[in-house]
N, C-alpha and C. Protein backbone atom coordinates (compact mmCIF):
# COMPACT_ATOMS: atom_id res chain seq x y z
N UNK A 1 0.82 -1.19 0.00
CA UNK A 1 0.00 0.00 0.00
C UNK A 1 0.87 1.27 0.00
N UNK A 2 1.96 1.19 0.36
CA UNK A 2 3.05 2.27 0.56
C UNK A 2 3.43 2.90 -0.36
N UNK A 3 3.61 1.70 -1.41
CA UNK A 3 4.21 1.69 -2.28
C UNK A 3 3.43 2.43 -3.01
N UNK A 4 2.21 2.05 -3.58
CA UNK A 4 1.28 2.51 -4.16
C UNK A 4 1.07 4.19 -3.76
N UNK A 5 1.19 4.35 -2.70
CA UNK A 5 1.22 5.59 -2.48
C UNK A 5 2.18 6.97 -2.71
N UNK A 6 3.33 5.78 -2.82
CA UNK A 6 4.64 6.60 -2.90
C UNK A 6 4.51 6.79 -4.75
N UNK A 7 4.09 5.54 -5.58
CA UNK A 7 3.72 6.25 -6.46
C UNK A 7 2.90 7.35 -7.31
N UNK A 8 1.74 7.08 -6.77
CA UNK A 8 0.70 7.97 -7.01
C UNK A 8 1.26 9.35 -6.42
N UNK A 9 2.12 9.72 -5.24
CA UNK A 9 2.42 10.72 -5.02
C UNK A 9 3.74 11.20 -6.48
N UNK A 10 4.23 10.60 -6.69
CA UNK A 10 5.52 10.34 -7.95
C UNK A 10 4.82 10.97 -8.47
N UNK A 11 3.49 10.17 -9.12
CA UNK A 11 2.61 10.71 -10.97
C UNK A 11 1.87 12.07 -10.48
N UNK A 12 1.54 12.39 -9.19
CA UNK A 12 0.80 13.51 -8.88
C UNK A 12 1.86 14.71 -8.95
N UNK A 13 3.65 14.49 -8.59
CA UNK A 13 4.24 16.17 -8.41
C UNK A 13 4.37 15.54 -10.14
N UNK A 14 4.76 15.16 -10.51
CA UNK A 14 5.16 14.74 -12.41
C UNK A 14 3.95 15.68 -12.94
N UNK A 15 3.01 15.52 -12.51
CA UNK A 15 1.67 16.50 -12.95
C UNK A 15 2.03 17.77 -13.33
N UNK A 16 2.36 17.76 -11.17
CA UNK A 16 2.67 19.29 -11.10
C UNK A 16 3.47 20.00 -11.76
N UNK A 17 4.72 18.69 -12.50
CA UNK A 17 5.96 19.94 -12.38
C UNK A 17 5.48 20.03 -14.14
N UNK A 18 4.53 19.00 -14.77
CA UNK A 18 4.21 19.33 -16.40
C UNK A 18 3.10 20.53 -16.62
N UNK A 19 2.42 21.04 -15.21
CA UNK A 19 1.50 21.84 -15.63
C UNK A 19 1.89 22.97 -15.12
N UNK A 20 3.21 23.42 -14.41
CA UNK A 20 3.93 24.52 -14.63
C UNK A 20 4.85 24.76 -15.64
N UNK A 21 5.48 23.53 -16.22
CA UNK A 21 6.20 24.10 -17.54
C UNK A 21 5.25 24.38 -18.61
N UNK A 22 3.77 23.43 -18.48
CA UNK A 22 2.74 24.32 -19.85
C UNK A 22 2.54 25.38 -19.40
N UNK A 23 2.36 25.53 -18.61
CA UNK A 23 2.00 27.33 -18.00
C UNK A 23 2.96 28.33 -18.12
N UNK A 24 4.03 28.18 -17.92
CA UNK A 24 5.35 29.13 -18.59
C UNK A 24 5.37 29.00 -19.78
N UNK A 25 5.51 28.13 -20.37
CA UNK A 25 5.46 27.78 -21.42
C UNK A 25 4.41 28.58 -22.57
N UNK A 26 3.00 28.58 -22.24
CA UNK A 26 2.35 29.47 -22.41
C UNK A 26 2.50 30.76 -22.61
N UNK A 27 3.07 30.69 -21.57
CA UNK A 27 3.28 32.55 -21.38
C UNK A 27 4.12 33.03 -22.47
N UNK A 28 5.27 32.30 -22.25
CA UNK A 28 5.99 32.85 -23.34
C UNK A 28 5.46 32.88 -24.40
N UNK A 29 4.89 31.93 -25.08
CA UNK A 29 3.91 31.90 -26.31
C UNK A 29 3.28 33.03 -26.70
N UNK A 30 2.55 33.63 -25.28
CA UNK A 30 1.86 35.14 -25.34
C UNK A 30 2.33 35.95 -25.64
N UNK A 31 4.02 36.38 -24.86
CA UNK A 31 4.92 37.37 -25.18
C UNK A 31 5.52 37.37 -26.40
N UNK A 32 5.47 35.88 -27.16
CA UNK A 32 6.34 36.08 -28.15
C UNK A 32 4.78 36.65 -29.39
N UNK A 33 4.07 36.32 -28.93
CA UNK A 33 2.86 36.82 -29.99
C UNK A 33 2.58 37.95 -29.97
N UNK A 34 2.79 38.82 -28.47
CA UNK A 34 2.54 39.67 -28.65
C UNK A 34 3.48 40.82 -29.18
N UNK A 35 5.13 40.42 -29.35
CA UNK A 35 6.07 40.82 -30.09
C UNK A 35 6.16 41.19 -31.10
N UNK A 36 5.53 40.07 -32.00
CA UNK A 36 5.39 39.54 -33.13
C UNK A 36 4.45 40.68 -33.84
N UNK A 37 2.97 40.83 -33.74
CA UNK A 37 2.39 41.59 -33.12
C UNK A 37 3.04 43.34 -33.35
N UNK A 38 3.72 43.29 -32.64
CA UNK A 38 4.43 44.85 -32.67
C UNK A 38 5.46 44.95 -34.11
N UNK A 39 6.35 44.00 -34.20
CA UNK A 39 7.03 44.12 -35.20
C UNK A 39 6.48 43.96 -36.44
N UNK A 40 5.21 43.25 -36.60
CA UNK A 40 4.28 43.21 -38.10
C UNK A 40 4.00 44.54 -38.41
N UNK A 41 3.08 45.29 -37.24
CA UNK A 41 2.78 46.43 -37.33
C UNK A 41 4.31 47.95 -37.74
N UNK A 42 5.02 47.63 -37.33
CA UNK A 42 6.24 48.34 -37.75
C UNK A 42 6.52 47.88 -38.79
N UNK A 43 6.75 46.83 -39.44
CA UNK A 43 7.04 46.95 -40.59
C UNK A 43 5.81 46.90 -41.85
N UNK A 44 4.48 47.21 -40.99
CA UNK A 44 3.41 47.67 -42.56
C UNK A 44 3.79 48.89 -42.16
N UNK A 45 4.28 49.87 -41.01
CA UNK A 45 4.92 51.32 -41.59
C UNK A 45 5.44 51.64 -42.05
N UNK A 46 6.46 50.66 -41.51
CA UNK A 46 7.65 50.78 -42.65
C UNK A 46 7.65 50.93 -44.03
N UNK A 47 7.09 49.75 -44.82
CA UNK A 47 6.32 49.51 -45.64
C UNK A 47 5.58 50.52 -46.35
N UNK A 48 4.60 50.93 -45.96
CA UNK A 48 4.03 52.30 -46.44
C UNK A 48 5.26 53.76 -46.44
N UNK A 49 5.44 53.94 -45.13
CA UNK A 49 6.94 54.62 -45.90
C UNK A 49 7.41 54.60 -47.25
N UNK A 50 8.13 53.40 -46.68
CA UNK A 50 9.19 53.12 -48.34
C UNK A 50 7.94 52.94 -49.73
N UNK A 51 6.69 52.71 -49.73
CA UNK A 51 6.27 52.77 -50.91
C UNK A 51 6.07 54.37 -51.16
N UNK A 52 6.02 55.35 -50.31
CA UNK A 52 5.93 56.63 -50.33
C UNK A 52 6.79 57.16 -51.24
N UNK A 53 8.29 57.12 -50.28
CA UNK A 53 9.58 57.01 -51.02
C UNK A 53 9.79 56.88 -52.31
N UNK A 54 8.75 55.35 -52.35
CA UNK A 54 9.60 55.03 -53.82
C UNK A 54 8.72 55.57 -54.93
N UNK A 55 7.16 56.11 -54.74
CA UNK A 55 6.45 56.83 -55.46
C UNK A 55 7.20 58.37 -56.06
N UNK A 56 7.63 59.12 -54.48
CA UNK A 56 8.20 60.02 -54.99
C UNK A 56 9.61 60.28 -56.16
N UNK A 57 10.36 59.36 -55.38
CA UNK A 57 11.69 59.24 -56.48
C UNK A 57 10.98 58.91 -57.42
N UNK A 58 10.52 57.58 -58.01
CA UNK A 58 9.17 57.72 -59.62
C UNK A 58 9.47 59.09 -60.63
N UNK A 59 8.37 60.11 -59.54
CA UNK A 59 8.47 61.31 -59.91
C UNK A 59 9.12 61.96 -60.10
N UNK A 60 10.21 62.06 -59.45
CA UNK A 60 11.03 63.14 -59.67
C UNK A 60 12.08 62.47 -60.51
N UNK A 61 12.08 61.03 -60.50
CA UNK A 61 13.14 60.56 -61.69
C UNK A 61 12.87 60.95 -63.18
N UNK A 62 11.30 60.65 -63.02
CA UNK A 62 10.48 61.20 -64.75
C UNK A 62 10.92 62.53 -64.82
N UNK A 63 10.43 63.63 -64.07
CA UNK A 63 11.02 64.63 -64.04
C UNK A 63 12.28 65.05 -64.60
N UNK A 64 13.46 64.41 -64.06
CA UNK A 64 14.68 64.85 -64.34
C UNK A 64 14.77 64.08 -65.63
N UNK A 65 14.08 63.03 -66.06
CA UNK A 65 14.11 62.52 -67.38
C UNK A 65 13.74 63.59 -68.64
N UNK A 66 12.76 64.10 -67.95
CA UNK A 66 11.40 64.84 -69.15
C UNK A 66 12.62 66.49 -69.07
N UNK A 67 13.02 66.62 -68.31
CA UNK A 67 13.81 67.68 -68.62
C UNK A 67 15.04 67.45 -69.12
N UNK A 68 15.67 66.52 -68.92
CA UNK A 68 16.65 66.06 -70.03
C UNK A 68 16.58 66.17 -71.29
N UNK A 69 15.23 65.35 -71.64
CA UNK A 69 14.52 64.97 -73.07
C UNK A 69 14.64 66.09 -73.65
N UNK A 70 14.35 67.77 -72.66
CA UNK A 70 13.79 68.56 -73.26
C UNK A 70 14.88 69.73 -73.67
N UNK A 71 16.00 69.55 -73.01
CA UNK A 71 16.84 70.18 -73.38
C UNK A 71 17.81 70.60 -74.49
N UNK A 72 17.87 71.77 -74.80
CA UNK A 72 18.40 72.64 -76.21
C UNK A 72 19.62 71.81 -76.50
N UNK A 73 20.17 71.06 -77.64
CA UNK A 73 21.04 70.21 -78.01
C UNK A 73 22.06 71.38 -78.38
N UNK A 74 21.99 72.68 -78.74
CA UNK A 74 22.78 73.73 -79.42
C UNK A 74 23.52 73.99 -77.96
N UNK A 75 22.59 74.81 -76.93
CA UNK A 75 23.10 75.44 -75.76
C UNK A 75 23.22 74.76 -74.26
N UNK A 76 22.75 73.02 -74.46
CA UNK A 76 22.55 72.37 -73.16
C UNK A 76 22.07 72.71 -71.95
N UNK A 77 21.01 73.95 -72.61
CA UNK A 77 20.54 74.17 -71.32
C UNK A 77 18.38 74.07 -71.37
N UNK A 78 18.37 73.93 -70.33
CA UNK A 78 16.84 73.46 -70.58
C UNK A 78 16.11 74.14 -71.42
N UNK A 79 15.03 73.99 -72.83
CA UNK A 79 14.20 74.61 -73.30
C UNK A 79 13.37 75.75 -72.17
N UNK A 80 13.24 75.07 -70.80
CA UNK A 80 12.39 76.40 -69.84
C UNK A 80 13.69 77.68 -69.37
N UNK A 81 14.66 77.48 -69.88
CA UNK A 81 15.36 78.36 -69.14
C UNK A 81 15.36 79.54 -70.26
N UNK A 82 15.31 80.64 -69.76
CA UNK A 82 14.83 81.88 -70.62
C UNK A 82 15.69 83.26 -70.49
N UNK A 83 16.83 82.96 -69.17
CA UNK A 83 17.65 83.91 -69.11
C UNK A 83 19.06 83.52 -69.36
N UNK A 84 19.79 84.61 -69.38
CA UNK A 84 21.38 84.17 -70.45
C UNK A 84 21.92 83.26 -69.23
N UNK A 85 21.95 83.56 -68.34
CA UNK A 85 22.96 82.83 -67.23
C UNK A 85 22.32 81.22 -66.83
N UNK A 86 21.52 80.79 -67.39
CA UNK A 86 20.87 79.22 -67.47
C UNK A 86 19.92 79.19 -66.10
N UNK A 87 19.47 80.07 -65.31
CA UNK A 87 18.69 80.34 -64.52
C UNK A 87 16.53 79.73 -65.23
N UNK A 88 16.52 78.84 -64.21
CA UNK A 88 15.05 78.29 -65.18
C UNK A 88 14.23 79.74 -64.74
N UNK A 89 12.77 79.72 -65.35
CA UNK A 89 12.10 80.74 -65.01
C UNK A 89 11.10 80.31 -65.05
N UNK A 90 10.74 78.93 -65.22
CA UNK A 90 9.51 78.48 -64.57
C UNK A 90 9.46 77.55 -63.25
């Protein structure tokens, strides 16, 4: 009967000590989700940022294209520029 007891006490802390490592165990699970969580959200800012970014350069690359395109092959200086010293004036 001792015996029996000494086991059942065995499988009962074995319990204990498996339903505190699920329970930490857990937790961490939480913290790491809730990490996770934070860093998704930083990088859809990120994200939106850099598509910002890369909209603008777009633009202003066409830009410096379309004024290239447009420039006087005689005097190399932009068709908008209208004063002697290459100053634009629009």
């Amino acid at each position: 009967m001792a015996e029996m007891r000494q086991r059942l006490q065995e499988h009962t802390d074995r319990l204990g000590d498996l339903k505190m490592r699920t329970k930490k165990l857990s937790e961490g699970v939480v913290d790491q989700r809730e990490q996770l969580c934070v860093k998704i959200r930083t990088l859809s800012v990120a994200s939106k940022g850099l598509d910002a970014a890369h909209s603008n350069l777009k633009v202003q690359l066409l830009c410096f294209l379309s004024l290239l395109s447009s420039m006087d092959t005689v005097s190399t200086k932009p068709k908008c520029c209208k004063n002697s010293q290459g100053g634009c004036t629009k």
